[in-house]
Protein backbone atom coordinates (compact mmCIF):
# COMPACT_ATOMS: atom_id res chain seq x y z
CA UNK A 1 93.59 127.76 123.74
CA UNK A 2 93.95 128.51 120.40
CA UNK A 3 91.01 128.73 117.08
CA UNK A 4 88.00 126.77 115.62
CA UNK A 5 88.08 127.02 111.99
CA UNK A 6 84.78 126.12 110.43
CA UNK A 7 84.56 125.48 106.70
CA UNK A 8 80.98 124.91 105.20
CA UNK A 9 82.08 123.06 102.27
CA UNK A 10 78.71 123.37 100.34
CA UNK A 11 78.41 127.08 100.61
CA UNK A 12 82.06 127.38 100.28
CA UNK A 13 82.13 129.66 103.16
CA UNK A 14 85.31 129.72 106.17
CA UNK A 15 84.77 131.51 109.55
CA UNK A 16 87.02 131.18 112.33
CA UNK A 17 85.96 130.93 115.93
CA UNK A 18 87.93 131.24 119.93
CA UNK A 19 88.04 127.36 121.37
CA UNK A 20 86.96 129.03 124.40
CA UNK A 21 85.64 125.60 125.67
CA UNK A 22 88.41 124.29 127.81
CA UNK A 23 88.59 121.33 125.78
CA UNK A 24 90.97 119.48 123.79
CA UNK A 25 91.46 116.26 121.92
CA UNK A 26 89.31 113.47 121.22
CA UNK A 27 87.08 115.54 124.56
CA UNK A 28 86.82 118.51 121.82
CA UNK A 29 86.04 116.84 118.54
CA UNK A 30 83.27 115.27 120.16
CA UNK A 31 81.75 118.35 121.34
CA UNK A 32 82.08 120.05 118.20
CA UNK A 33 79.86 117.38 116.16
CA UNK A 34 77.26 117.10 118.85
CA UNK A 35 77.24 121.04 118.75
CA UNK A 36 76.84 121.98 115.41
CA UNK A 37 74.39 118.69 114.92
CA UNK A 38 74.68 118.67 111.70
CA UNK A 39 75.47 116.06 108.47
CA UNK A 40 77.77 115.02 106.77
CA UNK A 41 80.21 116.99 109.03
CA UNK A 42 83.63 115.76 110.16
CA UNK A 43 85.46 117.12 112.92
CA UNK A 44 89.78 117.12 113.04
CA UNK A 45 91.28 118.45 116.77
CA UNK A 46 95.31 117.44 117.61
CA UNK A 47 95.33 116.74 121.10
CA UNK A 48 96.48 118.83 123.61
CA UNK A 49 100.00 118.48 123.37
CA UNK A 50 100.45 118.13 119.48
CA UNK A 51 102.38 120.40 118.35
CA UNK A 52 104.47 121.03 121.27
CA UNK A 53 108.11 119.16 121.73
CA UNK A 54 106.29 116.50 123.58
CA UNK A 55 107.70 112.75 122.77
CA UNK A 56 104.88 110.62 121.03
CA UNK A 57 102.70 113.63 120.71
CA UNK A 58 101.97 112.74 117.26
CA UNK A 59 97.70 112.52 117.25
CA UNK A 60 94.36 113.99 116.28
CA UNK A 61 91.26 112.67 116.96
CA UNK A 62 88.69 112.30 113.81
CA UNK A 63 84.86 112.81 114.43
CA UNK A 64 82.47 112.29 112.10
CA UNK A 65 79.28 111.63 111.11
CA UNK A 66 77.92 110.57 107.21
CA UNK A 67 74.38 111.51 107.41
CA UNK A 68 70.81 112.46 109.30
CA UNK A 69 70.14 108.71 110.47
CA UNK A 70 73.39 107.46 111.31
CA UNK A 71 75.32 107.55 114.54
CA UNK A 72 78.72 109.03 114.97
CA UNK A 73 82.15 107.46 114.46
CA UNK A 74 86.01 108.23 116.13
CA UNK A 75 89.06 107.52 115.08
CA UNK A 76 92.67 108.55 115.62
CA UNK A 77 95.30 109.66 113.11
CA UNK A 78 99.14 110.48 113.45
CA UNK A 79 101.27 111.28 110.19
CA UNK A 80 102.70 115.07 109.45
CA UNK A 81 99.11 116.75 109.47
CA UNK A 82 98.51 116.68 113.56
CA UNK A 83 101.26 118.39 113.99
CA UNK A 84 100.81 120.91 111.45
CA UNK A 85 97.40 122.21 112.11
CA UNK A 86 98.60 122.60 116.09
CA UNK A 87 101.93 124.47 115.72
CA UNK A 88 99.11 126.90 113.22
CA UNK A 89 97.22 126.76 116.65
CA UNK A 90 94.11 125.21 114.78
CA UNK A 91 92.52 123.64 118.25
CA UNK A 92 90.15 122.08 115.80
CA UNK A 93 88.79 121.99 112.00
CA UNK A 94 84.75 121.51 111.59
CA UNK A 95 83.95 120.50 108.09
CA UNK A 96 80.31 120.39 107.10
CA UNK A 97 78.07 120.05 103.94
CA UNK A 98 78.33 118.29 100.79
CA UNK A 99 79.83 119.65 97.61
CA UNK A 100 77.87 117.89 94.72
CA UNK A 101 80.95 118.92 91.84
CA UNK A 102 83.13 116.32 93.68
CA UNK A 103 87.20 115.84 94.18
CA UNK A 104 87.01 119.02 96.25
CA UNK A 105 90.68 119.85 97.67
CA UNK A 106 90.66 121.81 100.79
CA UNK A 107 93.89 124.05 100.94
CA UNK A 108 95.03 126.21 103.91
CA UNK A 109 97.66 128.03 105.30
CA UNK A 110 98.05 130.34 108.36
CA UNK A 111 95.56 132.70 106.90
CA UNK A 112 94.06 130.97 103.63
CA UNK A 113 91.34 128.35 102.79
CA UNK A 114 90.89 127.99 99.13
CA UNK A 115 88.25 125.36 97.59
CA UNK A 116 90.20 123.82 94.83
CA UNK A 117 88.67 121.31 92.38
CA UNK A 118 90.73 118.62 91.05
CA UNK A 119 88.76 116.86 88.69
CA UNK A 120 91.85 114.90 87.74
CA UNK A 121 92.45 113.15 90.89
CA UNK A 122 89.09 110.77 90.68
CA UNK A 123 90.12 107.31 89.75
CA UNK A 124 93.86 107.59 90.94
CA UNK A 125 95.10 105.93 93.96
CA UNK A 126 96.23 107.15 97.52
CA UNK A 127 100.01 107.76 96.72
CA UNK A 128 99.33 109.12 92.97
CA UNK A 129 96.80 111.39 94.79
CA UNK A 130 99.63 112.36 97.07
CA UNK A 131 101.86 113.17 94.47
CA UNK A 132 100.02 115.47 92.25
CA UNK A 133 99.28 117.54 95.74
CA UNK A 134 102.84 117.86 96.74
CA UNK A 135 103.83 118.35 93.02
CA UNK A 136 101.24 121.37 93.21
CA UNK A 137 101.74 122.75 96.72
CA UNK A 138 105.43 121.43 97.86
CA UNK A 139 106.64 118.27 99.24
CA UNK A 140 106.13 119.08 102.82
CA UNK A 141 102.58 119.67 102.58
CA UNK A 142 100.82 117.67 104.73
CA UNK A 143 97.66 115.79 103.69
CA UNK A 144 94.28 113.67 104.86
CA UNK A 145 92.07 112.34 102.05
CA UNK A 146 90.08 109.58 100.35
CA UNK A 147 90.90 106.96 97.88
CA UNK A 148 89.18 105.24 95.51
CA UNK A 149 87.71 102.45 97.67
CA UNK A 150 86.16 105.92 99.77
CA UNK A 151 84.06 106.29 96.15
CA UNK A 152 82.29 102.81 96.62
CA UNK A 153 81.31 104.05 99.99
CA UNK A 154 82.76 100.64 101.28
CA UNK A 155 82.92 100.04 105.53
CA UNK A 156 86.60 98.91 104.52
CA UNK A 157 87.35 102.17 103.01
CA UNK A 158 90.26 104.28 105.29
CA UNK A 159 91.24 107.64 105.18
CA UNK A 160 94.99 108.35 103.93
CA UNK A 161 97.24 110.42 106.04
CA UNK A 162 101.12 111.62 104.67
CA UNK A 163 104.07 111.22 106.60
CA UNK A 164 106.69 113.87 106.37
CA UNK A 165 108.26 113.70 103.17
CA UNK A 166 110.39 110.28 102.79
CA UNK A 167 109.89 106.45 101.99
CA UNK A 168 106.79 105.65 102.95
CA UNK A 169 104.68 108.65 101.99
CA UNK A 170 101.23 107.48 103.45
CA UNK A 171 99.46 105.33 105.52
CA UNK A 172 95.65 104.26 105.54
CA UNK A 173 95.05 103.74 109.30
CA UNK A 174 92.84 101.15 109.50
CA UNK A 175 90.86 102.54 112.69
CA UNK A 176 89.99 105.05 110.47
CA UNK A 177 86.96 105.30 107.60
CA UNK A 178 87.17 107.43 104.57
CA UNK A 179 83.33 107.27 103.47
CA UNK A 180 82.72 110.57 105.01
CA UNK A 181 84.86 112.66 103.05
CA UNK A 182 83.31 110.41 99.77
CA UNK A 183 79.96 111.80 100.87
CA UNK A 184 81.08 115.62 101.13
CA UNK A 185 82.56 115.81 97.53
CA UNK A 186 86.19 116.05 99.36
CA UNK A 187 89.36 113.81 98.11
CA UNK A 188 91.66 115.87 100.48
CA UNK A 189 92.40 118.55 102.84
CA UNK A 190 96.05 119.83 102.40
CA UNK A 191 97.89 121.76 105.09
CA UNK A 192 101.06 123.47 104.16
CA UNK A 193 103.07 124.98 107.07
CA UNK A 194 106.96 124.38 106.90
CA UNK A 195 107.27 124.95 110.75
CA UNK A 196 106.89 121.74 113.64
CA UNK A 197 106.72 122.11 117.11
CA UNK A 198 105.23 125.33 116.91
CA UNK A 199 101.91 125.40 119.16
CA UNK A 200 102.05 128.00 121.85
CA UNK A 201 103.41 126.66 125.20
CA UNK A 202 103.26 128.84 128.60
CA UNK A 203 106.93 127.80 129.46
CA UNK A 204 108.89 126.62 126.57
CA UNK A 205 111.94 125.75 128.51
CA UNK A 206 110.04 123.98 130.86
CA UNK A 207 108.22 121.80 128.36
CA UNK A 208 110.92 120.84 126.49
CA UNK A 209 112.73 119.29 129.73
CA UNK A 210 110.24 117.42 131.19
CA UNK A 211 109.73 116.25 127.46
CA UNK A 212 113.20 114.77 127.73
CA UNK A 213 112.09 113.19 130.81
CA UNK A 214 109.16 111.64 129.68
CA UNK A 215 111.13 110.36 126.64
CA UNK A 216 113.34 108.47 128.95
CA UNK A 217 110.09 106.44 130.09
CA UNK A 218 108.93 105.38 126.97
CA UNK A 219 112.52 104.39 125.48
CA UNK A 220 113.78 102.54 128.58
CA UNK A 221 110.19 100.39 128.84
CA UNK A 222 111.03 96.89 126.65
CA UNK A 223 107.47 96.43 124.60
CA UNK A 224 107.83 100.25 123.65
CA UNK A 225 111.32 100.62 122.61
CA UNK A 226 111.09 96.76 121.60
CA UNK A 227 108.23 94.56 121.33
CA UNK A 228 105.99 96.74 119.86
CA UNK A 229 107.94 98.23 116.74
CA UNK A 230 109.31 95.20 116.39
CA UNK A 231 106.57 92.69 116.49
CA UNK A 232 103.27 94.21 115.73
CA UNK A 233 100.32 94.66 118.00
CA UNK A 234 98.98 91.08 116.45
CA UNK A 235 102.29 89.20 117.36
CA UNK A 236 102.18 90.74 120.35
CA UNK A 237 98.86 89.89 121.73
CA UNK A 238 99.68 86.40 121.20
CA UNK A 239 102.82 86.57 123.00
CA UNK A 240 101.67 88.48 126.34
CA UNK A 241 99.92 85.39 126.79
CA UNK A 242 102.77 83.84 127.96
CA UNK A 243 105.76 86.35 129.34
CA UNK A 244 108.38 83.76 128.81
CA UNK A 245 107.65 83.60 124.71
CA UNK A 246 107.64 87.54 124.81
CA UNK A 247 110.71 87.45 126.87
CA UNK A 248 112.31 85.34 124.59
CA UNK A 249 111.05 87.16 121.32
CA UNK A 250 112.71 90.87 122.78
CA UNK A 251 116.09 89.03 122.42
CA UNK A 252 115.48 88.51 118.62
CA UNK A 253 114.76 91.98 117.76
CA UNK A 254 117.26 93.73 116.35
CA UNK A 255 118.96 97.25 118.94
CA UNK A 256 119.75 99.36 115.86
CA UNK A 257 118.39 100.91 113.06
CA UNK A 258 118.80 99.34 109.73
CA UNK A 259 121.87 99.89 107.68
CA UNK A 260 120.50 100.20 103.88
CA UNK A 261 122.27 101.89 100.93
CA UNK A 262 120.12 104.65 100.01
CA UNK A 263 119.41 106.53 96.92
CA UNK A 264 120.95 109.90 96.38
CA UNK A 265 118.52 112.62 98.39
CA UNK A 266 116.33 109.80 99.56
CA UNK A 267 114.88 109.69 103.32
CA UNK A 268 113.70 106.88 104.85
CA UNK A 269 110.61 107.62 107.51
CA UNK A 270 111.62 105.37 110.60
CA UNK A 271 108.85 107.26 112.70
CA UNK A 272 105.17 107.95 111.43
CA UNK A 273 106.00 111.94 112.48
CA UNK A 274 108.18 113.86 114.00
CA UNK A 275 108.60 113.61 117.44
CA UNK A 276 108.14 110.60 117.61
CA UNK A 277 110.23 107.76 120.30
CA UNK A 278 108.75 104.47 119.43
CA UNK A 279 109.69 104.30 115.59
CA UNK A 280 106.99 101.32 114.78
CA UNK A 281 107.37 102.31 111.09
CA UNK A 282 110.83 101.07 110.28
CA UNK A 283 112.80 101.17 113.15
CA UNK A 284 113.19 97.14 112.54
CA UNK A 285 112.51 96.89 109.18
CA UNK A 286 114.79 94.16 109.17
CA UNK A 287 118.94 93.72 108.38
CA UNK A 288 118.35 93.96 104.59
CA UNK A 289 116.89 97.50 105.12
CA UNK A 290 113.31 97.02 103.76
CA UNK A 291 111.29 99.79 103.50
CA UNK A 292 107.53 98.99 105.49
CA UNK A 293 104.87 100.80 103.24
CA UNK A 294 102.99 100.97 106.37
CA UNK A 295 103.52 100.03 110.25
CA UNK A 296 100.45 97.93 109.27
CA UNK A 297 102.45 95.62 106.93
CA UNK A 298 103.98 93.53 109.61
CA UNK A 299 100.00 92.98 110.68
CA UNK A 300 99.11 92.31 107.33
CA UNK A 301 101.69 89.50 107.20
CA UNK A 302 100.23 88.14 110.75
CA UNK A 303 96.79 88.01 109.05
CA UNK A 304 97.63 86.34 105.73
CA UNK A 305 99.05 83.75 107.86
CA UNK A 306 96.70 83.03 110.49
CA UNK A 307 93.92 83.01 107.82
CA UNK A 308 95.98 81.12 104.66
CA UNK A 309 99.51 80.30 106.11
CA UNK A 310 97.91 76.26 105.88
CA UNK A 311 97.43 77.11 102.22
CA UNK A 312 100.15 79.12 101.13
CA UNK A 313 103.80 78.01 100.91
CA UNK A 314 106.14 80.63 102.85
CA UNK A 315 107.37 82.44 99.77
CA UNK A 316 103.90 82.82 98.72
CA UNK A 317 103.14 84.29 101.89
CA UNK A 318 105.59 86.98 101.62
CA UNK A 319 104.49 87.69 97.87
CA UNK A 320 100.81 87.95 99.03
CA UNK A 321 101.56 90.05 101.99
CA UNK A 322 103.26 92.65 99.48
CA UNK A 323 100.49 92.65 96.66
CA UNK A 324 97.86 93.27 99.36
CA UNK A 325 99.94 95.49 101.35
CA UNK A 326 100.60 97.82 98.34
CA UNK A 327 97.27 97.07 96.89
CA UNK A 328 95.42 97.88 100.08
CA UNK A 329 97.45 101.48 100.17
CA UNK A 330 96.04 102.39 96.65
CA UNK A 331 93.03 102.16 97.37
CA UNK A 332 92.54 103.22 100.62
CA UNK A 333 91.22 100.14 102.77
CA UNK A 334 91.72 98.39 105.82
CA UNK A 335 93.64 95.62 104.27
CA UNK A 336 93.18 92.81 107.91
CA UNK A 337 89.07 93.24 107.93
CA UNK A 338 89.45 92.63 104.43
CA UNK A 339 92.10 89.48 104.85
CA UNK A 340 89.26 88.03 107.18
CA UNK A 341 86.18 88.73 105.31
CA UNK A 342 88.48 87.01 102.11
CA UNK A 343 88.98 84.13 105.13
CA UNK A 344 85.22 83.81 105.72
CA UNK A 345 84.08 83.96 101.74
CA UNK A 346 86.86 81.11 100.46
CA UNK A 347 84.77 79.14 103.66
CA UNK A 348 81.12 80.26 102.38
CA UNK A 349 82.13 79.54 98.86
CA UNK A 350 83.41 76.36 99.76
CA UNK A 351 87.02 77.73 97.64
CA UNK A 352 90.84 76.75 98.77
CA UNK A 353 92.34 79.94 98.62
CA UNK A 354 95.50 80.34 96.87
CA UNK A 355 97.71 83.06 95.99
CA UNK A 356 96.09 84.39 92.92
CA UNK A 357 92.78 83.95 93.75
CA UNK A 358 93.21 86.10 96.83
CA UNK A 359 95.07 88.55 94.72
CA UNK A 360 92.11 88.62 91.97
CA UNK A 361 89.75 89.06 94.95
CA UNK A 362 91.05 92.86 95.42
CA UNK A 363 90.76 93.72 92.07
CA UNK A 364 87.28 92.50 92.12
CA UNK A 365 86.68 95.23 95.08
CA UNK A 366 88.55 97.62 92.83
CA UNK A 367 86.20 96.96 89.91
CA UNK A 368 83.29 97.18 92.65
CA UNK A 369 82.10 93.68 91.27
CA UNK A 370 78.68 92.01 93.04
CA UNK A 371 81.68 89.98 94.80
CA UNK A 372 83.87 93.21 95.56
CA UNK A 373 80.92 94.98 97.01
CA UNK A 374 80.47 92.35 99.49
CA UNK A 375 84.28 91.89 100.64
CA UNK A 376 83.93 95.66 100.91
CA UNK A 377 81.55 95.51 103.53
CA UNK A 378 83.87 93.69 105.85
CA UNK A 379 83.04 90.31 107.61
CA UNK A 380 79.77 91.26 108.30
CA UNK A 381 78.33 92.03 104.96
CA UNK A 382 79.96 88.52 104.16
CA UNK A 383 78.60 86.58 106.89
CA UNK A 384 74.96 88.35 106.12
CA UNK A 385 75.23 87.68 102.49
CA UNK A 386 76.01 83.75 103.31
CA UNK A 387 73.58 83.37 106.33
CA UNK A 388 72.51 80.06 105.15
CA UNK A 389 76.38 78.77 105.65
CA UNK A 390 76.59 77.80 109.51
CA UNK A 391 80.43 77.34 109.73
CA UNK A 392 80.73 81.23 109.26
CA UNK A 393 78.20 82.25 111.09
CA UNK A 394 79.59 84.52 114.52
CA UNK A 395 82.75 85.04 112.87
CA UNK A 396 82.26 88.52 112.07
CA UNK A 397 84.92 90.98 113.49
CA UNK A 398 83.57 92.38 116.33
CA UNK A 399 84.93 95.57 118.60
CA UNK A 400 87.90 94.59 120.90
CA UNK A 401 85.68 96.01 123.50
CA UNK A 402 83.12 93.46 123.96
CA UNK A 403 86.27 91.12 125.19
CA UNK A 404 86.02 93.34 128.08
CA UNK A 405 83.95 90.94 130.17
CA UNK A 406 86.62 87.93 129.49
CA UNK A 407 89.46 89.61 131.76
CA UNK A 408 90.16 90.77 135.12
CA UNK A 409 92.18 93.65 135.24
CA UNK A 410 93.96 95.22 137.90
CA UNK A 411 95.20 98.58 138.10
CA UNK A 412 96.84 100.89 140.15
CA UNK A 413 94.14 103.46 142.08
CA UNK A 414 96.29 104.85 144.20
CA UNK A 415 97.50 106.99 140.80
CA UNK A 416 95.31 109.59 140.20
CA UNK A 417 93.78 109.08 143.28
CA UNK A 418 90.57 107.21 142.08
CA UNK A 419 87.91 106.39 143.85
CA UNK A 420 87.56 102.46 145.10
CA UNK A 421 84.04 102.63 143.44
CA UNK A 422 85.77 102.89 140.30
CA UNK A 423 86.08 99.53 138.27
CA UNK A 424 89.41 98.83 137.07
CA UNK A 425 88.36 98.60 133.73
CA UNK A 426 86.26 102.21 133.65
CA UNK A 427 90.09 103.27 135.01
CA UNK A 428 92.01 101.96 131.96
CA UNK A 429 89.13 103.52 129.78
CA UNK A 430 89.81 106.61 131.23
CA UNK A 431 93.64 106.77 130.71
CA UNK A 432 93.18 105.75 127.03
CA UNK A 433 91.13 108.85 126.81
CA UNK A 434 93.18 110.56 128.61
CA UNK A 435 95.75 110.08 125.84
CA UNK A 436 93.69 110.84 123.08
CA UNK A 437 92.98 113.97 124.82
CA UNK A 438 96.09 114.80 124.67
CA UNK A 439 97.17 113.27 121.54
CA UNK A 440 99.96 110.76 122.54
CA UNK A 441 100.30 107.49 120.59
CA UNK A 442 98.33 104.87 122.45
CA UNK A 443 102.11 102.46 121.90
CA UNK A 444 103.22 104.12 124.70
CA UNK A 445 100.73 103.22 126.97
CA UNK A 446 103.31 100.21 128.27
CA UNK A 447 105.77 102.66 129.34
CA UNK A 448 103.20 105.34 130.67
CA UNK A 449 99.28 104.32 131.87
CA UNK A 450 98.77 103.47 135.24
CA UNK A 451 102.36 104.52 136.44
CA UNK A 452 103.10 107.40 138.84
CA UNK A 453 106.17 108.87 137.35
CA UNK A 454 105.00 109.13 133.91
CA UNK A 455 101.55 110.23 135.16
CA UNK A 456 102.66 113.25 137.13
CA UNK A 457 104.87 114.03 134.33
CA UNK A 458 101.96 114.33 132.28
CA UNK A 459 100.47 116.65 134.38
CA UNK A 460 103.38 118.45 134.87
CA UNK A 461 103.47 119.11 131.07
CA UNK A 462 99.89 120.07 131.18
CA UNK A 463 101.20 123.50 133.14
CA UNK A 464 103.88 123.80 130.59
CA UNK A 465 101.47 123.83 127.95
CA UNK A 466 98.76 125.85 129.65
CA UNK A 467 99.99 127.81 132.34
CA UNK A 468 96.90 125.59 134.67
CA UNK A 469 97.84 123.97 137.34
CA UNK A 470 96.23 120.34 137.32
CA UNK A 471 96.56 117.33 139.18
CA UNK A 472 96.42 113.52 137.59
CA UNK A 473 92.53 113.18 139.04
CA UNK A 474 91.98 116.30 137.08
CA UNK A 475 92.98 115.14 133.81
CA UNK A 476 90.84 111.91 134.49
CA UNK A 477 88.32 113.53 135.44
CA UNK A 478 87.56 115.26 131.94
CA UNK A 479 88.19 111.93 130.60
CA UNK A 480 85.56 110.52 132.43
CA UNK A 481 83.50 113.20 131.57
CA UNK A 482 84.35 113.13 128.01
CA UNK A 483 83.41 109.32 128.25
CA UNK A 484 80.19 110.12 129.37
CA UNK A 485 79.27 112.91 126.39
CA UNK A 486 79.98 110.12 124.09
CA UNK A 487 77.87 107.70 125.78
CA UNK A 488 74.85 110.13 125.61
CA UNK A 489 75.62 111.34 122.67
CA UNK A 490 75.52 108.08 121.07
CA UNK A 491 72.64 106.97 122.83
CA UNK A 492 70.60 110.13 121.28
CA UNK A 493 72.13 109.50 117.71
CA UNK A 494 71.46 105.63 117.41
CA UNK A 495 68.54 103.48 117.64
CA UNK A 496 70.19 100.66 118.65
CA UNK A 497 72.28 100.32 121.37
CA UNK A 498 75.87 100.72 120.60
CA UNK A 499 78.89 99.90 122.09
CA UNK A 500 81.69 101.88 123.85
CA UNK A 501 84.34 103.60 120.85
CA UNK A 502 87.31 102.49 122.66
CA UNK A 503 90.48 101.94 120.12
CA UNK A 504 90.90 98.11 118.91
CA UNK A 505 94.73 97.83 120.66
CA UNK A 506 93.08 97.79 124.26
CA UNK A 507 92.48 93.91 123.21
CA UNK A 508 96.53 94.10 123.89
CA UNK A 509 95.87 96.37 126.78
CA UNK A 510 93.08 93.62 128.36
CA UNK A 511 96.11 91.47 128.37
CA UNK A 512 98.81 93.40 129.88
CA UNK A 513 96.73 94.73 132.53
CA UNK A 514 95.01 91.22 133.74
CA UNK A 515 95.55 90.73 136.66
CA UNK A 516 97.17 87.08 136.40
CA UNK A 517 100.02 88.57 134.58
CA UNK A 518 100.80 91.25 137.15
């Protein structure tokens, strides 16, 4: 295993520590916040195979907590910064404290931390904030920060996360939340390491094969080297309800890449980082060669539909989709809670929404206007604010986990060998941590969860990695156990029952794995 780097950002003290733990992953991060029990404190660990020339490998899990009396919170993260901090052989990065001077940068290399403060950067938005870093410290820096939405301490507020140098630069992942930095003084940590696919492996050779191998199961399955990149997770929950439709939609997609004229020295990013299969970025971008700003923008379009596409003439559509796409990236938000919590005010407020209305809407979360502040708190804050309007009430977003009860899954036990007593839904839970463990994109669950080649594989690659010898129940087994820390943990943080942090695509997961569709 490789190092715990610990940086106590209100002391401005660094110390590095062993990960002598056994852990990894999502399994780590969460042990590291419940250890040091501490807040604000955020926690950043690459899975297990981050790092390492592992297909879809991509991911770090993101723990964090904002303060004494409030629970915990996970997320997941790819971009150019997993893989940077694991081939340094960072296991993990603790961050702790709060720094009251504000716009703290965090800088490191193999051997350096510095506390930089950049004044300059409050007020500017995700990608300008982007571009004054890698104008100080070199285009292929990699960086995680805050934007301005972060400073309103909105629930909408995302972290932003650079892709290797290219068109698109960033994302704002909207599982994430960027309110914790806000509340530590920090705008961004930047990693700068030139190197990918670095992290120590016990048998390179060996690693890299069965990495070939495994690539061949993700790129052969039809939603992962089709559906997926090509549809969205939104589309695509809609059409698994009915295999013929998502039979029928896999024909329309285009097989190849893009042809666009490109700009002298320009590179497009068809992947969100290297290594990876899938390509949900840009991989279909379309014939004319659009650049995505975001794998989210095909989402965003799905949502401006579903909630205004009655309203909205298609050209106004697409316009609307690209304001609040671009919009949404400045400032660092989760742009489809905010498309439904626009849905659920134009209904409280009795308003027809139209085009510039919803457009004027953002800026009046920009300004952090009385109306801004209450789009910023999500659907929610909107249908608390308007509890005296009926037709909105129980429309709040709620986690895709309490659909759990409304399917019956079936799984394979046999894989893994798992216990009858097991419920097939604990099962799938299990896998999905086992991913995040080892920090492989959750799209390639189709091609991967709950079948035996793929599985083994996976274990396979575990020896590569570790020089251990595991087998499949193994690796579930510290997912289980990982499942249960979090349960306790949250049940010793919160005084209200909370419910299970699983990520919001199992709602598309719930639907592949029922067992009618089998």
């Amino acid at each position: 295993m490789g190092t715990i780097l610990l940086i106590d950002v209100e002391n401005e003290k660094i110390s590095r520590e062993k990960n002598d733990t056994g852990e990894y992953g999502r399994g780590l991060a969460v042990r590291l916040l419940e250890e040091y029990d501490t807040a604000p404190m955020l926690v950043i660990a690459p899975g297990l195979f981050t790092g390492a020339p592992v297909p879809c490998a991509t991911r770090a899990s993101i723990a964090q907590r904002e303060s004494e009396n409030s629970g915990f919170f996970v997320s997941n993260i790819s971009g150019d910064l997993p893989q940077k901090m694991a081939s340094m052989d960072l296991d993990g990065i603790v961050i702790k404290g709060r720094n009251r001077k504000g716009n703290l940068v965090l800088y490191m290399e193999e051997d350096c931390v510095e506390f930089v403060f950049c004044p300059t950067l409050q007020g500017l938005g995700c990608g300008q904030v982007v571009k004054e870093l890698r104008d100080r410290w070199g285009k292929e820096c990699a960086v995680i920060g805050c934007g301005p939405a972060a400073d309103f301490y909105y629930p909408t507020s995302s972290l932003f996360v650079t892709y290797p140098y290219g068109k698109p630069e960033f994302t704002c992942p909207r599982s994430s939340r960027g309110t914790c930095l806000a509340r530590m003084g920090i705008r961004a940590v930047v990693v700068r390491n030139s190197q990918y696919f670095q992290a120590s492996c016990y048998d390179g050779d060996s690693i890299r094969q069965n990495g070939k191998l495994l690539a061949q199961y993700i790129l052969k399955d039809p939603i992962c080297g089709g559906a997926l990149p090509g549809l969205g997770s939104i589309t695509l929950l809609h059409l698994l309800k009915n295999r013929e439709d998502l039979e029928a939609a896999l024909q329309q997609i285009p097989k190849e890449k893009p042809k666009r004229e490109k700009e002298p020295g320009e590179r497009v990013n068809y992947c969100c980082a290297p290594m990876c299969v899938i390509g949900c970025l840009n991989r279909h971008s379309g014939s004319s060669g659009k650049i995505y700003s975001c794998p989210e923008e095909s989402e965003i379009r799905a949502a401006v539909e579903s909630s205004f596409g009655e309203y909205l003439m298609p050209a106004e559509t697409e316009s609307c989709t690209a304001y609040l796409s671009k919009k949404g990236m400045e400032l660092g938000l989760n742009m489809i809670e905010l498309i439904f919590a626009m849905k659920l005010y134009f209904e409280a407020v009795n308003e027809r929404p139209e085009e510039d209305r919803i457009c004027e809407l953002i800026c009046e979360i920009e300004k952090g206007t009385a109306v801004g502040r209450i789009l910023g708190g999500g659907t929610s804050r909107v249908c608390r604010i308007y509890s005296d309007r009926e037709s909105i009430q129980g429309k709040e977003t709620r986690p895709a986990v309490l659909q759990e009860k409304d399917f019956r899954l079936e799984l394979d036990k046999r894989i893994g060998k798992q216990s009858e007593k097991i419920s097939d839904l604990e099962l799938l839970y299990r896998e999905i941590f086992l991913f995040e463990n080892l920090g492989i994109c959750i799209f390639s669950s189709f091609a991967l969860i709950n079948k035996e080649g793929p599985m083994e594989l996976l274990a396979a690659l575990y020896r590569d990695k570790t020089g251990e010898t595991v087998s499949v129940s193994d690796m579930l087994e510290y997912s289980a156990r990982a499942l249960e820390r979090e349960e306790r943990f949250r049940e010793k943080m919160s005084r209200v029952k909370e419910v299970k942090m699983i990520p919001e695509f199992v709602k598309v997961l719930y639907r592949y794995f029922e067992a009618s569709n089998r």
